[in-house]
PDB file of N, CA and C in Angstrom:
ATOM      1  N   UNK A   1      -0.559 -16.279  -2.038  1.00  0.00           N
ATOM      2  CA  UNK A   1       0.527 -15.453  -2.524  1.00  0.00           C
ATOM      3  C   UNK A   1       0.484 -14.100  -1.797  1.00  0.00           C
ATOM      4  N   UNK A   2       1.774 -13.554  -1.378  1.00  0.00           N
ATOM      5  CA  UNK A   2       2.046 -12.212  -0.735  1.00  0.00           C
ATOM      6  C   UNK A   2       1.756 -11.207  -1.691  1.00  0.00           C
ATOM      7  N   UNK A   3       0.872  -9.960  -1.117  1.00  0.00           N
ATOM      8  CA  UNK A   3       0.630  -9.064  -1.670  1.00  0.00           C
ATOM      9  C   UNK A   3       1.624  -8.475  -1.854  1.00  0.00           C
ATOM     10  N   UNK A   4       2.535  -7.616  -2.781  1.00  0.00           N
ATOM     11  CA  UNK A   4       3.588  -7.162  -3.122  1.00  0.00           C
ATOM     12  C   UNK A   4       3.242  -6.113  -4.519  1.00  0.00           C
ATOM     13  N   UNK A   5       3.777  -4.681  -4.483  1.00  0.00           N
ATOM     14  CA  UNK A   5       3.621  -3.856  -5.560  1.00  0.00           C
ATOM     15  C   UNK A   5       3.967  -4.854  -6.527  1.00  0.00           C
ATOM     16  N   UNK A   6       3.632  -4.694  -7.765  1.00  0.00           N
ATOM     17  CA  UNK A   6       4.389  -4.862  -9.145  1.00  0.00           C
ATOM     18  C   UNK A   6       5.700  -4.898  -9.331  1.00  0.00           C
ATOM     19  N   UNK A   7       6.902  -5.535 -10.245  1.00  0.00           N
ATOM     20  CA  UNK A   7       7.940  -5.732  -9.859  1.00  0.00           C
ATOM     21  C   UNK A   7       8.134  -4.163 -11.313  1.00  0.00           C
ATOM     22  N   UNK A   8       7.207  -3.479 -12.083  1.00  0.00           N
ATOM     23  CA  UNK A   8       7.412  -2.576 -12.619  1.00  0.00           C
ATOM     24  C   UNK A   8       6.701  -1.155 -12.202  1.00  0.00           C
ATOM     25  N   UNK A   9       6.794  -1.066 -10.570  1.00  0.00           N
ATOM     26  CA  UNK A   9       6.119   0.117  -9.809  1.00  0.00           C
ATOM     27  C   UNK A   9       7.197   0.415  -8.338  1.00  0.00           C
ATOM     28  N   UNK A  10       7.778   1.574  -8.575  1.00  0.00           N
ATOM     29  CA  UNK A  10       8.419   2.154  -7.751  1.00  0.00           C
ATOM     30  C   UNK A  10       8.435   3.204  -7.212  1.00  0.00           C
ATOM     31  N   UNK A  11       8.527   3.075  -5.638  1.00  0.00           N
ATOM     32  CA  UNK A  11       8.021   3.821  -4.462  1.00  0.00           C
ATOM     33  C   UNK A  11       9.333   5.032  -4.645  1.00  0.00           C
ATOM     34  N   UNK A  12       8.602   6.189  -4.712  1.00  0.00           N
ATOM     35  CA  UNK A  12       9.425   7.313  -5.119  1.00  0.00           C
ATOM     36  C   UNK A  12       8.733   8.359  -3.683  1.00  0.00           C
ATOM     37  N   UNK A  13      10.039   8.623  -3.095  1.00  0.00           N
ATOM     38  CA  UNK A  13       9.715  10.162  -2.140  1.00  0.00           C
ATOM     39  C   UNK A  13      10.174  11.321  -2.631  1.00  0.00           C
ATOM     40  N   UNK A  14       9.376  11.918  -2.757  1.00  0.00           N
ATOM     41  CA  UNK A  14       9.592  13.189  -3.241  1.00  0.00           C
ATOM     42  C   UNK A  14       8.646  14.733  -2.420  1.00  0.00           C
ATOM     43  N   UNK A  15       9.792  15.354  -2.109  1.00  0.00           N
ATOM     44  CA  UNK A  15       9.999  16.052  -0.921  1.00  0.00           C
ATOM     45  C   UNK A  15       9.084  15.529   0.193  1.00  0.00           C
ATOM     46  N   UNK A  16       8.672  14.301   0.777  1.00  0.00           N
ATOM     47  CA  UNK A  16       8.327  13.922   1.807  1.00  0.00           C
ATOM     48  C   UNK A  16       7.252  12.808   1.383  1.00  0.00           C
ATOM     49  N   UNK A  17       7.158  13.385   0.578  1.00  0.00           N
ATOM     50  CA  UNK A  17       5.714  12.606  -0.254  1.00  0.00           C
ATOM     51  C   UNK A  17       5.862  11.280  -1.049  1.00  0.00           C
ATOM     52  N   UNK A  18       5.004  10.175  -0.728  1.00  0.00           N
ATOM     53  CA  UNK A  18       4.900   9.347  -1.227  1.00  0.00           C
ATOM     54  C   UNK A  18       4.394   9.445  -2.693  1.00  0.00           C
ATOM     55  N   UNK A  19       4.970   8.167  -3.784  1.00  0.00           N
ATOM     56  CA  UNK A  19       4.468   8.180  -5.001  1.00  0.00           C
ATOM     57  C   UNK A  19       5.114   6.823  -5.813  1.00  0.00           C
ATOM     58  N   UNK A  20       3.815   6.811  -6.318  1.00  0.00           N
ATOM     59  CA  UNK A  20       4.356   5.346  -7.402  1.00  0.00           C
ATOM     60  C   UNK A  20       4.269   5.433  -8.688  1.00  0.00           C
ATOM     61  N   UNK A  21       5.373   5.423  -8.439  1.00  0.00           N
ATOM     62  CA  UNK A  21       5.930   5.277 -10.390  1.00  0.00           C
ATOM     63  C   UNK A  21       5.446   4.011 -10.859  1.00  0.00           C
ATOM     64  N   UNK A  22       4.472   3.560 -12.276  1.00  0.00           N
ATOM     65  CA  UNK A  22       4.392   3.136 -12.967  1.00  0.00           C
ATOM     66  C   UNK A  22       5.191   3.104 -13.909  1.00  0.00           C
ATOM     67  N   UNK A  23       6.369   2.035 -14.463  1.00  0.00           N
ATOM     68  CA  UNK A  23       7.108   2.608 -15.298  1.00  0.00           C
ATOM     69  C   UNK A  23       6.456   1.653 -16.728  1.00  0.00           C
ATOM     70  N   UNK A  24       5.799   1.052 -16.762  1.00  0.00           N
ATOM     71  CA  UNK A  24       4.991   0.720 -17.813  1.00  0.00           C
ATOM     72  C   UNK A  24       3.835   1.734 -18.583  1.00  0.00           C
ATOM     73  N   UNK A  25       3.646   2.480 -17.951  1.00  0.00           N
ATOM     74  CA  UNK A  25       2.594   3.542 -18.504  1.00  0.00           C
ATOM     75  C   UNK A  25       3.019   4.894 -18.295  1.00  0.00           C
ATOM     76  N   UNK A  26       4.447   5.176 -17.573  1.00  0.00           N
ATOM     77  CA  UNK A  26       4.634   6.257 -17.030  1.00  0.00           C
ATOM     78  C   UNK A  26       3.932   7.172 -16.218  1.00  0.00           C
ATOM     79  N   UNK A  27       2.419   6.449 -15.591  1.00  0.00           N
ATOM     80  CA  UNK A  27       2.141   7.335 -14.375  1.00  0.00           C
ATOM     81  C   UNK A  27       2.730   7.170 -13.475  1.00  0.00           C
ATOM     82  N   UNK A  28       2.294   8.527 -12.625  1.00  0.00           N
ATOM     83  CA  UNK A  28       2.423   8.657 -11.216  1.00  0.00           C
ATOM     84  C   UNK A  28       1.069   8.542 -10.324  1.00  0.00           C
ATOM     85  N   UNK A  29       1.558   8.179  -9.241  1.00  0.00           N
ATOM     86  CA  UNK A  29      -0.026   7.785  -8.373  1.00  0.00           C
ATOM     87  C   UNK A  29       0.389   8.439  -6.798  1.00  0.00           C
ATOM     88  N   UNK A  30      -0.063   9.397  -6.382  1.00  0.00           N
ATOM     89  CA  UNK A  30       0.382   9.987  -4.817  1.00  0.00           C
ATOM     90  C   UNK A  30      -0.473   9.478  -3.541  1.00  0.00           C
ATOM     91  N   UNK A  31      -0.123   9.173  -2.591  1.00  0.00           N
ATOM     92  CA  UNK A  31      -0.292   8.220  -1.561  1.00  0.00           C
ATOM     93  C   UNK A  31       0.057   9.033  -0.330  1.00  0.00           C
ATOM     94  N   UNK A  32      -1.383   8.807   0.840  1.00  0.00           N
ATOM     95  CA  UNK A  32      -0.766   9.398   1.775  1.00  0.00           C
ATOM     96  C   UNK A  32       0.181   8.632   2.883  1.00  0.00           C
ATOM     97  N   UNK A  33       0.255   9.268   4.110  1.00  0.00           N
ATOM     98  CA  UNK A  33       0.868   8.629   5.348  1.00  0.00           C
ATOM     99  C   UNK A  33       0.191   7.142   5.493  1.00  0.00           C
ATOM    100  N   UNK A  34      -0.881   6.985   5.292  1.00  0.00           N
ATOM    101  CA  UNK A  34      -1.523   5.847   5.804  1.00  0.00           C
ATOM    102  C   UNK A  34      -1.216   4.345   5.284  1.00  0.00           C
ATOM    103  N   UNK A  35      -0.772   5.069   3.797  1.00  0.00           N
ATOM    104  CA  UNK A  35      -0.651   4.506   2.635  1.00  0.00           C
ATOM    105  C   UNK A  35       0.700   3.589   2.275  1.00  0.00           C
ATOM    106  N   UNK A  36       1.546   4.703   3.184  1.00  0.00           N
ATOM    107  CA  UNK A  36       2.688   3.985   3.222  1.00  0.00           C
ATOM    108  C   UNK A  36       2.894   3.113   4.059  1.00  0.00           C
ATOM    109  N   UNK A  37       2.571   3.391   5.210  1.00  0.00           N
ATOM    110  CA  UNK A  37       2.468   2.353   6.342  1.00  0.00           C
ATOM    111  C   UNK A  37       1.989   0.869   6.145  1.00  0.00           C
ATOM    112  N   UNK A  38       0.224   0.861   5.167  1.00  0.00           N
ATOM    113  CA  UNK A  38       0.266  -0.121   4.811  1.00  0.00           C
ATOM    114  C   UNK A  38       1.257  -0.875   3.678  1.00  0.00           C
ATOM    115  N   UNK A  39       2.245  -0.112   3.087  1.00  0.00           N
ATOM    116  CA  UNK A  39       3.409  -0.330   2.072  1.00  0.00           C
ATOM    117  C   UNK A  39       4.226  -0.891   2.650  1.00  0.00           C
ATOM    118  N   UNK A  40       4.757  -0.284   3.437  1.00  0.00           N
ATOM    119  CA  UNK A  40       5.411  -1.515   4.501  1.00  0.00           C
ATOM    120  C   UNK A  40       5.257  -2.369   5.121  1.00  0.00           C
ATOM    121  N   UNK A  41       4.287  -2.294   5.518  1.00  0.00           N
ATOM    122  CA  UNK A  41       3.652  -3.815   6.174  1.00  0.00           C
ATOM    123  C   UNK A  41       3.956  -4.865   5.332  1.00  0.00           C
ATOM    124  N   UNK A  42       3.275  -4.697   3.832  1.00  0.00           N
ATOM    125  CA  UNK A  42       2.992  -5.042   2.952  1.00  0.00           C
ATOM    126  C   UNK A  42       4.636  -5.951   2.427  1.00  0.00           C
ATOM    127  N   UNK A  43       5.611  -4.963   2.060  1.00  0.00           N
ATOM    128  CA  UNK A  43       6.971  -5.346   2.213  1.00  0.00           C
ATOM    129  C   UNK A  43       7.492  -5.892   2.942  1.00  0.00           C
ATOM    130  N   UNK A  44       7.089  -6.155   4.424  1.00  0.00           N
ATOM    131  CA  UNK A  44       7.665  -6.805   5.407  1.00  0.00           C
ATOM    132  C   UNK A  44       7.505  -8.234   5.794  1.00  0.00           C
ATOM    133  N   UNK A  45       5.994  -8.197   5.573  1.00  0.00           N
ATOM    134  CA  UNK A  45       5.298  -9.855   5.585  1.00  0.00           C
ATOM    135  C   UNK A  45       4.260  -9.893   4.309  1.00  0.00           C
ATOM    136  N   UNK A  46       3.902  -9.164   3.664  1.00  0.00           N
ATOM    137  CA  UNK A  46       2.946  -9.297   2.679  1.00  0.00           C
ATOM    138  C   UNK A  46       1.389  -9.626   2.853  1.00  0.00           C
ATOM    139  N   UNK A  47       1.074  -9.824   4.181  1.00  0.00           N
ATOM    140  CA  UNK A  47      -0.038 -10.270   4.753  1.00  0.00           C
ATOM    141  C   UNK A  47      -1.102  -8.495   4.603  1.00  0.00           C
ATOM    142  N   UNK A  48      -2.151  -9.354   4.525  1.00  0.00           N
ATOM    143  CA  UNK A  48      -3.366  -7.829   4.932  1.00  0.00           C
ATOM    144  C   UNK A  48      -3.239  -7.351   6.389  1.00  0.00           C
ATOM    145  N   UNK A  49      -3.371  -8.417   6.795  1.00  0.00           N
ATOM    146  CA  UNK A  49      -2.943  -8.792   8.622  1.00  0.00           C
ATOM    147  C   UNK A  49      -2.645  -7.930   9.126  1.00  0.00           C
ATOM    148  N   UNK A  50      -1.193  -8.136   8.906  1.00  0.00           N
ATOM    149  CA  UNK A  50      -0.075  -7.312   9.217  1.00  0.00           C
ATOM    150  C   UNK A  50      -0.290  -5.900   8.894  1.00  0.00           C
ATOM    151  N   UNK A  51      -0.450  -5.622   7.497  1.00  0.00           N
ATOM    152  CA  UNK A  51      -1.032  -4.175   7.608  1.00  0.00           C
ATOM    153  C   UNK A  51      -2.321  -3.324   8.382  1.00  0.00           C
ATOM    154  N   UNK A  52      -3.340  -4.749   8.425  1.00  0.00           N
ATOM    155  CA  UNK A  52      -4.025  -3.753   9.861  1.00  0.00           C
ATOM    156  C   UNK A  52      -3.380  -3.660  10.764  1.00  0.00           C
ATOM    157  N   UNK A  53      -2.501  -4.477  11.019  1.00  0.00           N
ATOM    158  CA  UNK A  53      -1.928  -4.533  12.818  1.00  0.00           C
ATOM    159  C   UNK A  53      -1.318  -3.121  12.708  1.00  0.00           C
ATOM    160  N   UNK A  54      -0.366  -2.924  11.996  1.00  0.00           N
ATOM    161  CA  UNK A  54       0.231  -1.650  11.562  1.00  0.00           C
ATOM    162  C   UNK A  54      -0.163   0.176  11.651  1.00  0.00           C
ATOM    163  N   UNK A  55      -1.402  -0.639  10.674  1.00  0.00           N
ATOM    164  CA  UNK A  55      -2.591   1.000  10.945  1.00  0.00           C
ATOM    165  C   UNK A  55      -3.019   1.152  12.327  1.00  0.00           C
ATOM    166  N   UNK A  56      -3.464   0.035  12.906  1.00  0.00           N
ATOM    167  CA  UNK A  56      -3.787   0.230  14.432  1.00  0.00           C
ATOM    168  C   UNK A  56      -2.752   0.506  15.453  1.00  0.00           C
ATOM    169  N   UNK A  57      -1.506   0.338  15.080  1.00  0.00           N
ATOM    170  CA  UNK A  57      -0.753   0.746  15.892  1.00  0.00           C
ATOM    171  C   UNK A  57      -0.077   1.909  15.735  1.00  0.00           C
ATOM    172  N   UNK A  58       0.110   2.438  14.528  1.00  0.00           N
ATOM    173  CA  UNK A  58       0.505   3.679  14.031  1.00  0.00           C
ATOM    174  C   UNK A  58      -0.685   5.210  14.012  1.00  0.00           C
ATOM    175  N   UNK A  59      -2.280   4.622  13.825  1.00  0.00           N
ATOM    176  CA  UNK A  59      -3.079   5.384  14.253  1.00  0.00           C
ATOM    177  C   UNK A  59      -3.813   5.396  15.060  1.00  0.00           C
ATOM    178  N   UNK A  60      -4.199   4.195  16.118  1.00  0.00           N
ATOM    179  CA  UNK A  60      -5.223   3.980  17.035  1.00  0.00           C
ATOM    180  C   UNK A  60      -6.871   4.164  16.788  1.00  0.00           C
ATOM    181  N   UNK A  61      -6.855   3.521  15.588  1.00  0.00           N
ATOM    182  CA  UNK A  61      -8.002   3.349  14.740  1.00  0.00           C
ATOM    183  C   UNK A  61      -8.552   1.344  15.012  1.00  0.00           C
ATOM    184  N   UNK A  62      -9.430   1.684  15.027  1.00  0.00           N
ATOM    185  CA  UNK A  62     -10.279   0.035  15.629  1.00  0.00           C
ATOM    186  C   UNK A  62      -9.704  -0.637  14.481  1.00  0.00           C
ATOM    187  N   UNK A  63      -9.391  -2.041  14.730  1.00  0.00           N
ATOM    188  CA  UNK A  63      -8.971  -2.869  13.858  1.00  0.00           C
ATOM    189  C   UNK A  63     -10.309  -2.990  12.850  1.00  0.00           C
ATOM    190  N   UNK A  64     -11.200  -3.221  12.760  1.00  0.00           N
ATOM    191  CA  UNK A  64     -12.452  -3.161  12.140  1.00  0.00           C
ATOM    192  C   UNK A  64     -12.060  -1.758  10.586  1.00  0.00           C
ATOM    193  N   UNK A  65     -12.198  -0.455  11.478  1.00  0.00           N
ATOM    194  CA  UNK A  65     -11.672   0.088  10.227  1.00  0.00           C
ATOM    195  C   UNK A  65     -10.384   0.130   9.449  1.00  0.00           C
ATOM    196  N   UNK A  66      -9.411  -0.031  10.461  1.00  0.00           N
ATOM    197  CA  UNK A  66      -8.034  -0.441   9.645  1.00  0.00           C
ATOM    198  C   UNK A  66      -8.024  -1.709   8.278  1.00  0.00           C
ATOM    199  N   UNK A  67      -8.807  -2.593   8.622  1.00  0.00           N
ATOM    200  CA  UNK A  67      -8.904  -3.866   7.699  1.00  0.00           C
ATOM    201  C   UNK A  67      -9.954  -3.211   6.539  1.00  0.00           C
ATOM    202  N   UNK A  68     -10.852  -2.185   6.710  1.00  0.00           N
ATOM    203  CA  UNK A  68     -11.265  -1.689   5.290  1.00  0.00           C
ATOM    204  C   UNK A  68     -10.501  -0.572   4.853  1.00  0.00           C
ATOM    205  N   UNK A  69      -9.545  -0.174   5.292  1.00  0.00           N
ATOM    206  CA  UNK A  69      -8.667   0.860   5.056  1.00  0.00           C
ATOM    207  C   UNK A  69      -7.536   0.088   3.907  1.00  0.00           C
ATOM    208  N   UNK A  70      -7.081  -1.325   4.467  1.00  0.00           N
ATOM    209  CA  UNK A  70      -5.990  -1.570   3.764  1.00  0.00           C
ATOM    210  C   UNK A  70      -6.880  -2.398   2.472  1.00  0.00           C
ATOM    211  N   UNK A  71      -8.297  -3.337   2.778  1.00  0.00           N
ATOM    212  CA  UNK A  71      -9.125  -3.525   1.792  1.00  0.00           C
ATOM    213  C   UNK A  71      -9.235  -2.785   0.440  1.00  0.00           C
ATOM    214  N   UNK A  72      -9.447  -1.479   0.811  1.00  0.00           N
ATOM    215  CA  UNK A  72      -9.528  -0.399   0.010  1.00  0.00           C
ATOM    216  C   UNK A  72      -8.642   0.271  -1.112  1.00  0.00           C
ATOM    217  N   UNK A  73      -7.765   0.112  -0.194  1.00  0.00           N
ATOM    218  CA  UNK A  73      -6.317   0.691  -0.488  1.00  0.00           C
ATOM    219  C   UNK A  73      -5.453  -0.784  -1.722  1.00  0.00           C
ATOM    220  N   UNK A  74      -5.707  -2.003  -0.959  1.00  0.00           N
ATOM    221  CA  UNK A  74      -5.497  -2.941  -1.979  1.00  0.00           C
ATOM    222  C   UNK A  74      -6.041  -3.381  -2.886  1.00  0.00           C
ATOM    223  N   UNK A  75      -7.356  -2.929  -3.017  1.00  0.00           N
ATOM    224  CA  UNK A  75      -8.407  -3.059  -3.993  1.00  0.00           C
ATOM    225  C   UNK A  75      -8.539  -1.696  -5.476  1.00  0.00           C
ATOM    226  N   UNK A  76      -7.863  -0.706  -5.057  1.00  0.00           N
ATOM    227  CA  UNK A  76      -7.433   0.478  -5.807  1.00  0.00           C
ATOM    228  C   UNK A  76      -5.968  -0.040  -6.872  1.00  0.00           C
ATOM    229  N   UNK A  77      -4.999  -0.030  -5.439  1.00  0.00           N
ATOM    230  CA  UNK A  77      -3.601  -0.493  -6.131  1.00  0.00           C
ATOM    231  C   UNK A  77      -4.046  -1.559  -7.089  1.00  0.00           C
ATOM    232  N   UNK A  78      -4.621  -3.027  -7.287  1.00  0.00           N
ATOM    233  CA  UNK A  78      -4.988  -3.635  -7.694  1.00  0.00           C
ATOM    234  C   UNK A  78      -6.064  -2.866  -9.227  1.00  0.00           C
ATOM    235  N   UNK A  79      -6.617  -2.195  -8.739  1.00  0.00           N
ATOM    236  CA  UNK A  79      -7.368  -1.709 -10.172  1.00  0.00           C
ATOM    237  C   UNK A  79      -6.748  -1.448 -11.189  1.00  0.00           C
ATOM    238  N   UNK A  80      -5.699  -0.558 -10.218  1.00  0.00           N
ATOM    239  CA  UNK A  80      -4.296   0.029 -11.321  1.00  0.00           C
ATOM    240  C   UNK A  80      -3.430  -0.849 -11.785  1.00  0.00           C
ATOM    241  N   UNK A  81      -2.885  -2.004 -11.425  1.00  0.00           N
ATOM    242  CA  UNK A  81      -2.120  -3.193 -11.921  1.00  0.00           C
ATOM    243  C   UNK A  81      -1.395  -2.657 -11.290  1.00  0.00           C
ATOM    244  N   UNK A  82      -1.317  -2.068 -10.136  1.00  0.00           N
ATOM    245  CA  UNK A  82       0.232  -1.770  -9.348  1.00  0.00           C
ATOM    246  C   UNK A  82       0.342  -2.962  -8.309  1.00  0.00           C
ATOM    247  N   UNK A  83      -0.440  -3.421  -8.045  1.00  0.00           N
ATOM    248  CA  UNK A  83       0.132  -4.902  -7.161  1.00  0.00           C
ATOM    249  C   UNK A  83      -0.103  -6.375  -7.855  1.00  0.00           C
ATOM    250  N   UNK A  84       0.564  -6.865  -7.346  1.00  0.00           N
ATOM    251  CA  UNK A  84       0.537  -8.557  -7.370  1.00  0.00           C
ATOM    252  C   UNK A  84       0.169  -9.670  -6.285  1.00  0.00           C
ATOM    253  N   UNK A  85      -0.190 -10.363  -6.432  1.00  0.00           N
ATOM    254  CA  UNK A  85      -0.726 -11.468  -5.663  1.00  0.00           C
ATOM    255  C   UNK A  85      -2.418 -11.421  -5.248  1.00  0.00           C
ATOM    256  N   UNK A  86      -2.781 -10.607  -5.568  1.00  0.00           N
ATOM    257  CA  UNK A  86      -4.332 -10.396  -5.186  1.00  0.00           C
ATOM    258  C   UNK A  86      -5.278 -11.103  -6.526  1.00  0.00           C
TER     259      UNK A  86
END
């Protein structure tokens, strides 16, 4: 199954800035540049994959750390119940 936010968590910019609305609990959760990138990936094919390919091409960071970057990052979202399929 494709990794995909929650179908009750929405990607809010606010003045430049990333953020996810929880609308089940009413938090907010702030996210950097990196963060979003893997968000899109994420939206585009849903693969981890894809989101390293992404980080490595958007930061020129070794695929090695990009894949614990989005690990990380999906392993958080996941703590929070903000994603699905994991």
């Amino acid at each position: 199954m494709p990794l995909r936010l929650h179908p009750d968590v929405q990607r809010v910019n606010a003045s430049g800035s990333l953020l996810l609305f929880d609308t089940r609990s009413g938090s907010y959760y702030a996210l950097n540049t990196s963060a979003d990138t893997v968000l899109d990936a994420l939206a585009d094919d849903g693969g981890a994959q894809a989101a390293t390919s992404a980080l490595v091409k958007a930061y020129g960071i070794t695929p090695d750390r990009a894949a614990a970057d989005v690990a990380a990052l999906t392993a958080a979202l996941a703590r929070y119940h903000l994603l699905e399929g994991r």
